[in-house]
C-alpha atoms as a PDB file:
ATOM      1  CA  UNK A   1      64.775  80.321 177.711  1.00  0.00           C
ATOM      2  CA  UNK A   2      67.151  82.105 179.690  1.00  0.00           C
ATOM      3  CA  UNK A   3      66.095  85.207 181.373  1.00  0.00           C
ATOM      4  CA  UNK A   4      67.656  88.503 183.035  1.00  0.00           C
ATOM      5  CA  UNK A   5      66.346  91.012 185.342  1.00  0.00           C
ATOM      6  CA  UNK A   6      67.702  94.067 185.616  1.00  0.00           C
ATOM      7  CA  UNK A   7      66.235  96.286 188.123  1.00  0.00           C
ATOM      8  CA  UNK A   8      69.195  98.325 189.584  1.00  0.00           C
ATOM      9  CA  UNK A   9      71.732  95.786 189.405  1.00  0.00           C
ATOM     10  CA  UNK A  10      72.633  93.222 187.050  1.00  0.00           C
ATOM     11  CA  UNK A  11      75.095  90.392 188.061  1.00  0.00           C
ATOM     12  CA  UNK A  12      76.442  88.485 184.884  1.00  0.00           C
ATOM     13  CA  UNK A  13      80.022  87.154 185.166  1.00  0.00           C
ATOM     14  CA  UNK A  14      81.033  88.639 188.037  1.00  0.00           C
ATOM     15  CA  UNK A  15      80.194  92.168 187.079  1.00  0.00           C
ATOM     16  CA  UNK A  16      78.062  94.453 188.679  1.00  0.00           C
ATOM     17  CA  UNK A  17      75.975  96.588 186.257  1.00  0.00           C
ATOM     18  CA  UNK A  18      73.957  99.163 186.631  1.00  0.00           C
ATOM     19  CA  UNK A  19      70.700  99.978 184.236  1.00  0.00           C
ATOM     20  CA  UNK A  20      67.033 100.965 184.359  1.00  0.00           C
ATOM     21  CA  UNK A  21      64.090  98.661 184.368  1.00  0.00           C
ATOM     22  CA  UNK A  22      65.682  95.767 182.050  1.00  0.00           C
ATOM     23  CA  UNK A  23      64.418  92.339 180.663  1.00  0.00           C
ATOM     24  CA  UNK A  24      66.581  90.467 178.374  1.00  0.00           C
ATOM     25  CA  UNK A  25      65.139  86.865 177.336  1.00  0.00           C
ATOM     26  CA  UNK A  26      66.718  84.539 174.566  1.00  0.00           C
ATOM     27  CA  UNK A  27      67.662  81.034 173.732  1.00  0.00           C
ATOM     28  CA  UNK A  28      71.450  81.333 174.544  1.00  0.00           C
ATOM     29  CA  UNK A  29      73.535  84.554 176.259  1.00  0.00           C
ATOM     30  CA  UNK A  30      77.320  84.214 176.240  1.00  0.00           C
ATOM     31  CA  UNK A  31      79.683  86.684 177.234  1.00  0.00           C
ATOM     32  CA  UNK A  32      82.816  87.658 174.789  1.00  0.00           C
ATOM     33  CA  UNK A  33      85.859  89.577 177.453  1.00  0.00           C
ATOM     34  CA  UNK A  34      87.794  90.688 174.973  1.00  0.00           C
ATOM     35  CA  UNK A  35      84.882  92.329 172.791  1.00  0.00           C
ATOM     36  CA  UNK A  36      82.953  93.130 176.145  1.00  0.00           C
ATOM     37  CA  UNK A  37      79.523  92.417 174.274  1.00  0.00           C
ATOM     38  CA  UNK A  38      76.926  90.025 175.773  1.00  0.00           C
ATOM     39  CA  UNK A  39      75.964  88.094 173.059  1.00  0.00           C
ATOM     40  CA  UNK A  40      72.076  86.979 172.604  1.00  0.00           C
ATOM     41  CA  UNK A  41      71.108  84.766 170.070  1.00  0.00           C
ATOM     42  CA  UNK A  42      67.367  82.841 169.357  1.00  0.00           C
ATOM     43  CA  UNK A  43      64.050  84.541 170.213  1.00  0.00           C
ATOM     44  CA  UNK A  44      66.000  87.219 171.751  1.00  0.00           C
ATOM     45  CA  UNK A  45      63.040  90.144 173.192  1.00  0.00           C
ATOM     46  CA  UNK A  46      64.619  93.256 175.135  1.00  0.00           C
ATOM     47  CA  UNK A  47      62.127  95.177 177.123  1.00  0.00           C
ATOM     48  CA  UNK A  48      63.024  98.430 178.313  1.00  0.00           C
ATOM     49  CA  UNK A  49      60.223  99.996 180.144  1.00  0.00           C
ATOM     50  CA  UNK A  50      57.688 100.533 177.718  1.00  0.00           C
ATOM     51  CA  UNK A  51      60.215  99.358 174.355  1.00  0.00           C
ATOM     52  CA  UNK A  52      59.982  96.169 173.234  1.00  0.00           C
ATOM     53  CA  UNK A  53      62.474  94.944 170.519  1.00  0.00           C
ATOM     54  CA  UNK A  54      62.661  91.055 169.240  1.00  0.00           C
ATOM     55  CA  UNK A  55      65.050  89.617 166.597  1.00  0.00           C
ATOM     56  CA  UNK A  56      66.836  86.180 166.366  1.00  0.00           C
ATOM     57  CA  UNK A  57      70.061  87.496 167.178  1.00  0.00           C
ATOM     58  CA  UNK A  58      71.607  90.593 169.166  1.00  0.00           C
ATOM     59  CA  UNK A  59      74.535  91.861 171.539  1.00  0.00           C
ATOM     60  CA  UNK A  60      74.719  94.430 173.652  1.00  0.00           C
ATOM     61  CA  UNK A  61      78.099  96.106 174.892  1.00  0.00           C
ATOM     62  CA  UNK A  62      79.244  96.871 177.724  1.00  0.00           C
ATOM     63  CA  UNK A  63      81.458  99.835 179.277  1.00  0.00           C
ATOM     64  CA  UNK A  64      84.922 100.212 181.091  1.00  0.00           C
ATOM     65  CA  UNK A  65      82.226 101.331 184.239  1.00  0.00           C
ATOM     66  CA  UNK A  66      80.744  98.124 183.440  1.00  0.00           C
ATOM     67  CA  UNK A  67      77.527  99.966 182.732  1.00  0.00           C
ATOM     68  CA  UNK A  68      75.019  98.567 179.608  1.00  0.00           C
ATOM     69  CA  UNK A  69      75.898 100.752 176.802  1.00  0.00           C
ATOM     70  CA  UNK A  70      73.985  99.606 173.155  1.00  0.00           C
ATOM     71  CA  UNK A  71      71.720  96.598 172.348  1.00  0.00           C
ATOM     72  CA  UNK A  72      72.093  95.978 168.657  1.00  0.00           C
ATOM     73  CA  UNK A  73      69.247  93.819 167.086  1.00  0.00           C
ATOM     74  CA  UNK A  74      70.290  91.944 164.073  1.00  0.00           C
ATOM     75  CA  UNK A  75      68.332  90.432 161.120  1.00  0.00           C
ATOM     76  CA  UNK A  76      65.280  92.838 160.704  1.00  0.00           C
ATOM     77  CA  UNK A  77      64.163  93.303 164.150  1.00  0.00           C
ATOM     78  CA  UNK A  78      60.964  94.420 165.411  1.00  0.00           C
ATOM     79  CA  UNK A  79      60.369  96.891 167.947  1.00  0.00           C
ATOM     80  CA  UNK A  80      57.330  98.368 169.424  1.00  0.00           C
ATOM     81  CA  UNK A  81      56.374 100.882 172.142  1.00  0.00           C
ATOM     82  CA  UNK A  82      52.621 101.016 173.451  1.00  0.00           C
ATOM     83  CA  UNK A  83      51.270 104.469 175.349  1.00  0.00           C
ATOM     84  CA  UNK A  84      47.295 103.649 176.215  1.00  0.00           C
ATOM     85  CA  UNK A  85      45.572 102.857 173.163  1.00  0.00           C
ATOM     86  CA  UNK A  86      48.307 103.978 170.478  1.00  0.00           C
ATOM     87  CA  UNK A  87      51.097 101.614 169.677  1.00  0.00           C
ATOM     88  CA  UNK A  88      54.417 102.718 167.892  1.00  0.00           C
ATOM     89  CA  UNK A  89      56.315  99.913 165.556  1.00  0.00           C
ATOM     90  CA  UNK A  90      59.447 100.058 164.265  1.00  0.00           C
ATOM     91  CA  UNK A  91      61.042  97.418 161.503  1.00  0.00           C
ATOM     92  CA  UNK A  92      64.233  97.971 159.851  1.00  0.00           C
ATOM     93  CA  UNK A  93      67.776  95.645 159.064  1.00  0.00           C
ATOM     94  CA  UNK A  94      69.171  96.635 161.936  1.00  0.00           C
ATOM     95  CA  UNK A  95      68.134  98.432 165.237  1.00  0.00           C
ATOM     96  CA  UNK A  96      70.679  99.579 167.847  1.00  0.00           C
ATOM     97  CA  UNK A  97      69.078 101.265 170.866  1.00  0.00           C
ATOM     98  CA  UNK A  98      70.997 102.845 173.798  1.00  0.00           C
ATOM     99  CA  UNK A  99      70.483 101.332 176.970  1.00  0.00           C
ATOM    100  CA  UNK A 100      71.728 104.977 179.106  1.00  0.00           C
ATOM    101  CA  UNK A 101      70.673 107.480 176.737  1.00  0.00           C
ATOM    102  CA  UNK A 102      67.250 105.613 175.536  1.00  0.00           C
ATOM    103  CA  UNK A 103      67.579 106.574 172.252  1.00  0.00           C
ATOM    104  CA  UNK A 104      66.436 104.148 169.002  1.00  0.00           C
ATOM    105  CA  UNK A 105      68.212 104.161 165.877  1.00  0.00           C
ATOM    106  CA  UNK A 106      66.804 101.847 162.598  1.00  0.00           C
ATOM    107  CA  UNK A 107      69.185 101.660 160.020  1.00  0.00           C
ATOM    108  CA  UNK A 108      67.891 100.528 156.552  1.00  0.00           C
ATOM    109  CA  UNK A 109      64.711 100.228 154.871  1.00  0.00           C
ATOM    110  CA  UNK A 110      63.373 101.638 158.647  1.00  0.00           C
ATOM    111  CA  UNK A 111      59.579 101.737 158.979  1.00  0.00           C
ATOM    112  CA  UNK A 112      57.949 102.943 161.554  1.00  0.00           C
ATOM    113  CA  UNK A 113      54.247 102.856 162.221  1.00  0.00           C
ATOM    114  CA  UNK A 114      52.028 104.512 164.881  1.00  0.00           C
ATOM    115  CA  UNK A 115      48.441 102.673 165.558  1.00  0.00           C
ATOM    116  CA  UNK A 116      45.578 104.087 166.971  1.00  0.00           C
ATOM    117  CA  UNK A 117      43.483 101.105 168.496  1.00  0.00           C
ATOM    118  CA  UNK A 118      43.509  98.865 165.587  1.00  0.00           C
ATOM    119  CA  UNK A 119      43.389 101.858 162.957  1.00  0.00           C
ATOM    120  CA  UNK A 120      47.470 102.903 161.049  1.00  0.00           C
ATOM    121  CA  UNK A 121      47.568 106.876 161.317  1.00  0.00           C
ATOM    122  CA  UNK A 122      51.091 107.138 159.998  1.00  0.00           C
ATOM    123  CA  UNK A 123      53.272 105.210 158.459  1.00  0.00           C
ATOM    124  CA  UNK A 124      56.828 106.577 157.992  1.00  0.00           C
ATOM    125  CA  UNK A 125      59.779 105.024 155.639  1.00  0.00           C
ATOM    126  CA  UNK A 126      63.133 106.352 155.449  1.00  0.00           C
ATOM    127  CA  UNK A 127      66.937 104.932 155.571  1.00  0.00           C
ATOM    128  CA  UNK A 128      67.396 105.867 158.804  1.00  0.00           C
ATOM    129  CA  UNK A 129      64.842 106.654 161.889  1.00  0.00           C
ATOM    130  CA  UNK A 130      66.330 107.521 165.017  1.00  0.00           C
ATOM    131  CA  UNK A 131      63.659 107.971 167.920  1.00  0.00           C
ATOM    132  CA  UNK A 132      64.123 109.864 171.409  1.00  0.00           C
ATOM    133  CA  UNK A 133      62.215 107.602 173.940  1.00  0.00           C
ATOM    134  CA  UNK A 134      62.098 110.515 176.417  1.00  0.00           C
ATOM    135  CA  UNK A 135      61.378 113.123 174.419  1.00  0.00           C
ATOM    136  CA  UNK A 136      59.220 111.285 171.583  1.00  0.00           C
ATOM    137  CA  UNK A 137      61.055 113.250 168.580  1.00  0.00           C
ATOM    138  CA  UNK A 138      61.668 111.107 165.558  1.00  0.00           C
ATOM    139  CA  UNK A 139      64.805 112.164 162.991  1.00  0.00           C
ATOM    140  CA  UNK A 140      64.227 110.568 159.221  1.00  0.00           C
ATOM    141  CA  UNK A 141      66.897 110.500 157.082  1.00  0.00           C
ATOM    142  CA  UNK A 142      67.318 109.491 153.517  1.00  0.00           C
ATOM    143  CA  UNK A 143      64.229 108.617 151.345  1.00  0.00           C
ATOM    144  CA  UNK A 144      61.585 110.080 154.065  1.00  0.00           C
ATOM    145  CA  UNK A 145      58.230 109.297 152.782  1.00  0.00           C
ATOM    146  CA  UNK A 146      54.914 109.869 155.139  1.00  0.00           C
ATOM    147  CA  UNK A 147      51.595 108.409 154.805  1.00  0.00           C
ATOM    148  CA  UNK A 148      48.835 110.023 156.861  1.00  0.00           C
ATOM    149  CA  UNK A 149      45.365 108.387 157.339  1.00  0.00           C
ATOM    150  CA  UNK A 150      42.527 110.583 157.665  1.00  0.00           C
ATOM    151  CA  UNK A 151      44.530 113.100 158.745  1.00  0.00           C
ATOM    152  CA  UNK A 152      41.932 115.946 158.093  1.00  0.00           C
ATOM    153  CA  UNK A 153      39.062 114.023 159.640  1.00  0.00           C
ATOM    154  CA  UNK A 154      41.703 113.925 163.394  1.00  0.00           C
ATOM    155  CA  UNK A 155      42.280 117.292 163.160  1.00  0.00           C
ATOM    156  CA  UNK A 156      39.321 119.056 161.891  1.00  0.00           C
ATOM    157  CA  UNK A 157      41.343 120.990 159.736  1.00  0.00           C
ATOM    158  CA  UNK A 158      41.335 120.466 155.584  1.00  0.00           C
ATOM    159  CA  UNK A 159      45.266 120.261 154.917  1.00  0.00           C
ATOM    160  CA  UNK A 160      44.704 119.943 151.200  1.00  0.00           C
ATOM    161  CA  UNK A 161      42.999 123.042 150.402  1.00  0.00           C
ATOM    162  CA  UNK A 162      46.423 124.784 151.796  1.00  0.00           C
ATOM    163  CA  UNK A 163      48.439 126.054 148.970  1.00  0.00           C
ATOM    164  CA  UNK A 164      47.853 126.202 145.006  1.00  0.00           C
ATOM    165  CA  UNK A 165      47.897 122.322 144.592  1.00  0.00           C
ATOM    166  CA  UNK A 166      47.734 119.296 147.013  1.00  0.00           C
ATOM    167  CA  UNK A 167      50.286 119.998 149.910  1.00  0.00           C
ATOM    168  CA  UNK A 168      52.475 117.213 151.706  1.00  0.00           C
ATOM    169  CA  UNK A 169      53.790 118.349 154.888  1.00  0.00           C
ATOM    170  CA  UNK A 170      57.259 116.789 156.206  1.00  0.00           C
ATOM    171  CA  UNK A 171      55.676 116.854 159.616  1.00  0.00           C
ATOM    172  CA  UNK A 172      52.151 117.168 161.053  1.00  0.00           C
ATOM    173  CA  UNK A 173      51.532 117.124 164.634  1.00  0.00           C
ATOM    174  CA  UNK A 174      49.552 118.674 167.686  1.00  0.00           C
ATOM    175  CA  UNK A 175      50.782 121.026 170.054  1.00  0.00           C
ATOM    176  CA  UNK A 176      50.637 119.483 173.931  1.00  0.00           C
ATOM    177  CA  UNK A 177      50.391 122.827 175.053  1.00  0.00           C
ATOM    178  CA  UNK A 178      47.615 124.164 173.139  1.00  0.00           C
ATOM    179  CA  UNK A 179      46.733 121.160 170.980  1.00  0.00           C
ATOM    180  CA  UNK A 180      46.862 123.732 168.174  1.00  0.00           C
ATOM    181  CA  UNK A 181      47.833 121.843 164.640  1.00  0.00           C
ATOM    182  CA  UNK A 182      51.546 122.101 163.947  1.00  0.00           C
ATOM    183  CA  UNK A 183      52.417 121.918 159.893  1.00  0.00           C
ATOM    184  CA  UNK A 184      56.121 121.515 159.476  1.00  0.00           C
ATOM    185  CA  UNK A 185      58.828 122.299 156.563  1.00  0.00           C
ATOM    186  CA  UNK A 186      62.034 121.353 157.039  1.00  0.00           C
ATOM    187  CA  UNK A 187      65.208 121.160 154.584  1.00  0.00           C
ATOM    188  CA  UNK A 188      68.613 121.757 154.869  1.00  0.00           C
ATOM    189  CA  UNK A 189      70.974 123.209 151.537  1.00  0.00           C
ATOM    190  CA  UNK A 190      74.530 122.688 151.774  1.00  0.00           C
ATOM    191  CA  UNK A 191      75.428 124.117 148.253  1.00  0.00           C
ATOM    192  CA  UNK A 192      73.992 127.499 147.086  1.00  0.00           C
ATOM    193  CA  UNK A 193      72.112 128.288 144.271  1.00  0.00           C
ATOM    194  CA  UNK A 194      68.621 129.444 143.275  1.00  0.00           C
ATOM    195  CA  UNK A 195      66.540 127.014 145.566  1.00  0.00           C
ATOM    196  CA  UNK A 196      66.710 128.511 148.428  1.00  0.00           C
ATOM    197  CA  UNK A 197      65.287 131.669 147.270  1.00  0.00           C
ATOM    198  CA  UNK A 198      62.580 129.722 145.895  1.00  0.00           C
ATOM    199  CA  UNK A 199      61.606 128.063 148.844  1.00  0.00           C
ATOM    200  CA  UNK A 200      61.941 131.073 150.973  1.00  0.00           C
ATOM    201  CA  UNK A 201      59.571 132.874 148.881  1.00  0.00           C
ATOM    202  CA  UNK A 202      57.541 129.972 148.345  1.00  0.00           C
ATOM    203  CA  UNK A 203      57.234 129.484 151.918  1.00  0.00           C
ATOM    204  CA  UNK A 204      56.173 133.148 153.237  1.00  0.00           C
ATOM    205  CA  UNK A 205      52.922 132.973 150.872  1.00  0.00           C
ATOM    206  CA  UNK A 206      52.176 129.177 152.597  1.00  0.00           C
ATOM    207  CA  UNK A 207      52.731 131.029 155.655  1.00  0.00           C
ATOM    208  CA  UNK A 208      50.440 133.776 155.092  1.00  0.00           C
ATOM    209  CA  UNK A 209      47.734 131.437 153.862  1.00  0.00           C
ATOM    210  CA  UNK A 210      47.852 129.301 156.916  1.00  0.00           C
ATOM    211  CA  UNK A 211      47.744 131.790 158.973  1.00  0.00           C
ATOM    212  CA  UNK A 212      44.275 132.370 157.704  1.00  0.00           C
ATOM    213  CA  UNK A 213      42.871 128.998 159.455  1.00  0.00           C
ATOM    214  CA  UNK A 214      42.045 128.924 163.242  1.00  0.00           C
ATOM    215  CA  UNK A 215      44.325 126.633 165.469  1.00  0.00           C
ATOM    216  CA  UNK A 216      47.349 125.734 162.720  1.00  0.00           C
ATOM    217  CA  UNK A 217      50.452 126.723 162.779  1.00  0.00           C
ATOM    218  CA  UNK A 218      52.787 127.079 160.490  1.00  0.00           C
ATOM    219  CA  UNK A 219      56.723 125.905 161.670  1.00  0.00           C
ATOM    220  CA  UNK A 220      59.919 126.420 158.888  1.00  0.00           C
ATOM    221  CA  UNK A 221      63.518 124.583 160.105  1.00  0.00           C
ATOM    222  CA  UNK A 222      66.232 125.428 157.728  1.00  0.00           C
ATOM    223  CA  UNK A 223      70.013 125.748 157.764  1.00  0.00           C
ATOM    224  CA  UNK A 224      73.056 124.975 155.352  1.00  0.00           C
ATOM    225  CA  UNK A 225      75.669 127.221 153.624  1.00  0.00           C
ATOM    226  CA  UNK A 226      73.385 127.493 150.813  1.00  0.00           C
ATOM    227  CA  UNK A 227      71.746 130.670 152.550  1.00  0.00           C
ATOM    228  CA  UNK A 228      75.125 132.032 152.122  1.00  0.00           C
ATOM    229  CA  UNK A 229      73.868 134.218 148.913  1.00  0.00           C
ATOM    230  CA  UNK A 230      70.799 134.323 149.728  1.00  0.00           C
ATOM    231  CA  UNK A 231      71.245 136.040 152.985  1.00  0.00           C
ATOM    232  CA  UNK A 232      68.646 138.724 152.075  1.00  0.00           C
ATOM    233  CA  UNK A 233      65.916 136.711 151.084  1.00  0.00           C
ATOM    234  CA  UNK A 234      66.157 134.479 154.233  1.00  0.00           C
ATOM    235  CA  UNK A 235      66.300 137.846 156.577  1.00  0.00           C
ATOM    236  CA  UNK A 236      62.779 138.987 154.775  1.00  0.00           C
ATOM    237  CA  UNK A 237      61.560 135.370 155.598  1.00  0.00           C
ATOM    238  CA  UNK A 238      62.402 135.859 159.364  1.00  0.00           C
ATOM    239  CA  UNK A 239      60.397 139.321 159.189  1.00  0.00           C
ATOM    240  CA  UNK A 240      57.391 137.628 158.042  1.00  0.00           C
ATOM    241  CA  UNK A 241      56.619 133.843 159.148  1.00  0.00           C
ATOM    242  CA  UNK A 242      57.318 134.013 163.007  1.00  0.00           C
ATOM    243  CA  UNK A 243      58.364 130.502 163.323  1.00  0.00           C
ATOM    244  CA  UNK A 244      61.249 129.918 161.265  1.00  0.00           C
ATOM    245  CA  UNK A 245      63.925 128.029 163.540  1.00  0.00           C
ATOM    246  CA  UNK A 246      68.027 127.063 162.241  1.00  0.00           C
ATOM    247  CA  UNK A 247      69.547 123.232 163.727  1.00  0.00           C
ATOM    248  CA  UNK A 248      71.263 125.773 166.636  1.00  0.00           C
ATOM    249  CA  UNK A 249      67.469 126.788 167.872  1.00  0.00           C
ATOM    250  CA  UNK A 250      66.942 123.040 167.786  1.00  0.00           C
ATOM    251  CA  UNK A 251      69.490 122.796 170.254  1.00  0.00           C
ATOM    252  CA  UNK A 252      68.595 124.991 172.745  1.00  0.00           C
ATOM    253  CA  UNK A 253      65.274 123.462 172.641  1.00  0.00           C
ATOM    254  CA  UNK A 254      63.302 126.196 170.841  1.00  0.00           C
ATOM    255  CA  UNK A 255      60.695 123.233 169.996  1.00  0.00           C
ATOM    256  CA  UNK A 256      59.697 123.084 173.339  1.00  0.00           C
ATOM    257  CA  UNK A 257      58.266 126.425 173.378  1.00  0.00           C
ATOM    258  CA  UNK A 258      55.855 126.422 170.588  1.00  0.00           C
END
């Protein structure tokens, strides 16, 4: 097996290369010039501090600065992340995570699954799953299913009884702040029509009935030129649920606050 530690310098072929905490192991590493990609192939594992990835065959390119740019992990790779006793998988075709930015993107039939001790609390499936490392915010895309496991017995709050008929959150999480329960809606309408005026009216009565229960709260993230029309009814919705957030409150980290 040939190894390569990368600390704060990596030598390979001359080049100096700069990178965080870096170990590449696999069968055979060569190094293409003209496509500046080191290529890995045979029991390849990447760890980057606390990311693992393994897969039989990778490459990872490289930058005019000569710094490590993306590792991309070829025939359905398998990557994993482990924080104390919960462990985060990821399985997908193809997985291409960025060396600088720290940022891992699974592109088709992704899967990711978070472990508690030996116990699955969520399993996720989508097209796409890109994950922030730094930041620990997932992004599903296309196809997003999510499977909780006794979601109501870890929170001590009964999700279910929410709402006229059994109610599926797109997100579920706990506040690090406050460790209040954070339910989350979010949808995006790029053509206009009567939807969003369902949903928005839909919403404010889910609002109102969560705000009935002690330590959940209720988060809406919605944008599109669908709300074009249905300016009016979106404008009541901001009057009445107090977190309602657009992609541009995303941005300027409006998450952060909750």
């Amino acid at each position: 097996m040939k190894k390569v530690l990368i600390l704060l310098l990596l030598i390979f072929s001359s080049m100096a290369v700069f990178s965080s905490d870096l170990i590449i192991d696999s069968k055979t590493q060569t190094f293409s010039d003209k496509e500046k990609k080191i290529k890995l192939d045979g029991g390849v594992k990447v760890k980057l501090d606390n990311l693992t990835v393994e897969s039989d065959r990778a490459d990872v390119t490289i930058r005019r600065n000569n710094k490590l740019d993306t590792a991309t992990f070829y025939d359905k790779p398998y990557a994993y992340e482990v924080n104390e006793n919960k462990k985060r998988e990821v399985k997908a075709n193809i997985l291409k995570v960025s060396l600088i930015n720290k940022v891992v993107r699974a592109e088709g039939e992704a899967q990711s699954i978070i472990t508690e001790g030996n116990t699955p609390i969520v399993v996720i499936n989508a097209d796409t799953q890109e994950y922030d490392i730094n930041s620990s915010v997932m992004v599903c895309t296309g196809g997003v299913t999510m499977k909780y496991k006794d979601i109501d017995k870890e929170y001590g709050t009964n999700l279910c009884a929410i709402g006229k008929a059994t109610k599926k959150f797109d997100f579920v999480f706990k506040s690090p702040s406050n460790n209040e329960l954070i339910v989350m809606e979010v949808n995006f309408y790029g053509t206009q029509g009567s939807k969003p005026n369902e949903t928005a009216k839909s919403y404010v009565e889910l609002n109102n009935e969560i705000n009935k229960l002690n330590g959940v709260k209720f988060v809406w993230i919605t944008d599109g030129n669908g709300w074009n029309k249905s300016r009016l009814n979106l404008e009541d919705a901001y009057d009445k649920i107090e977190h309602l957030y657009t992609i541009k409150d995303l941005e300027l980290g409006v998450l952060e606050k909750i």
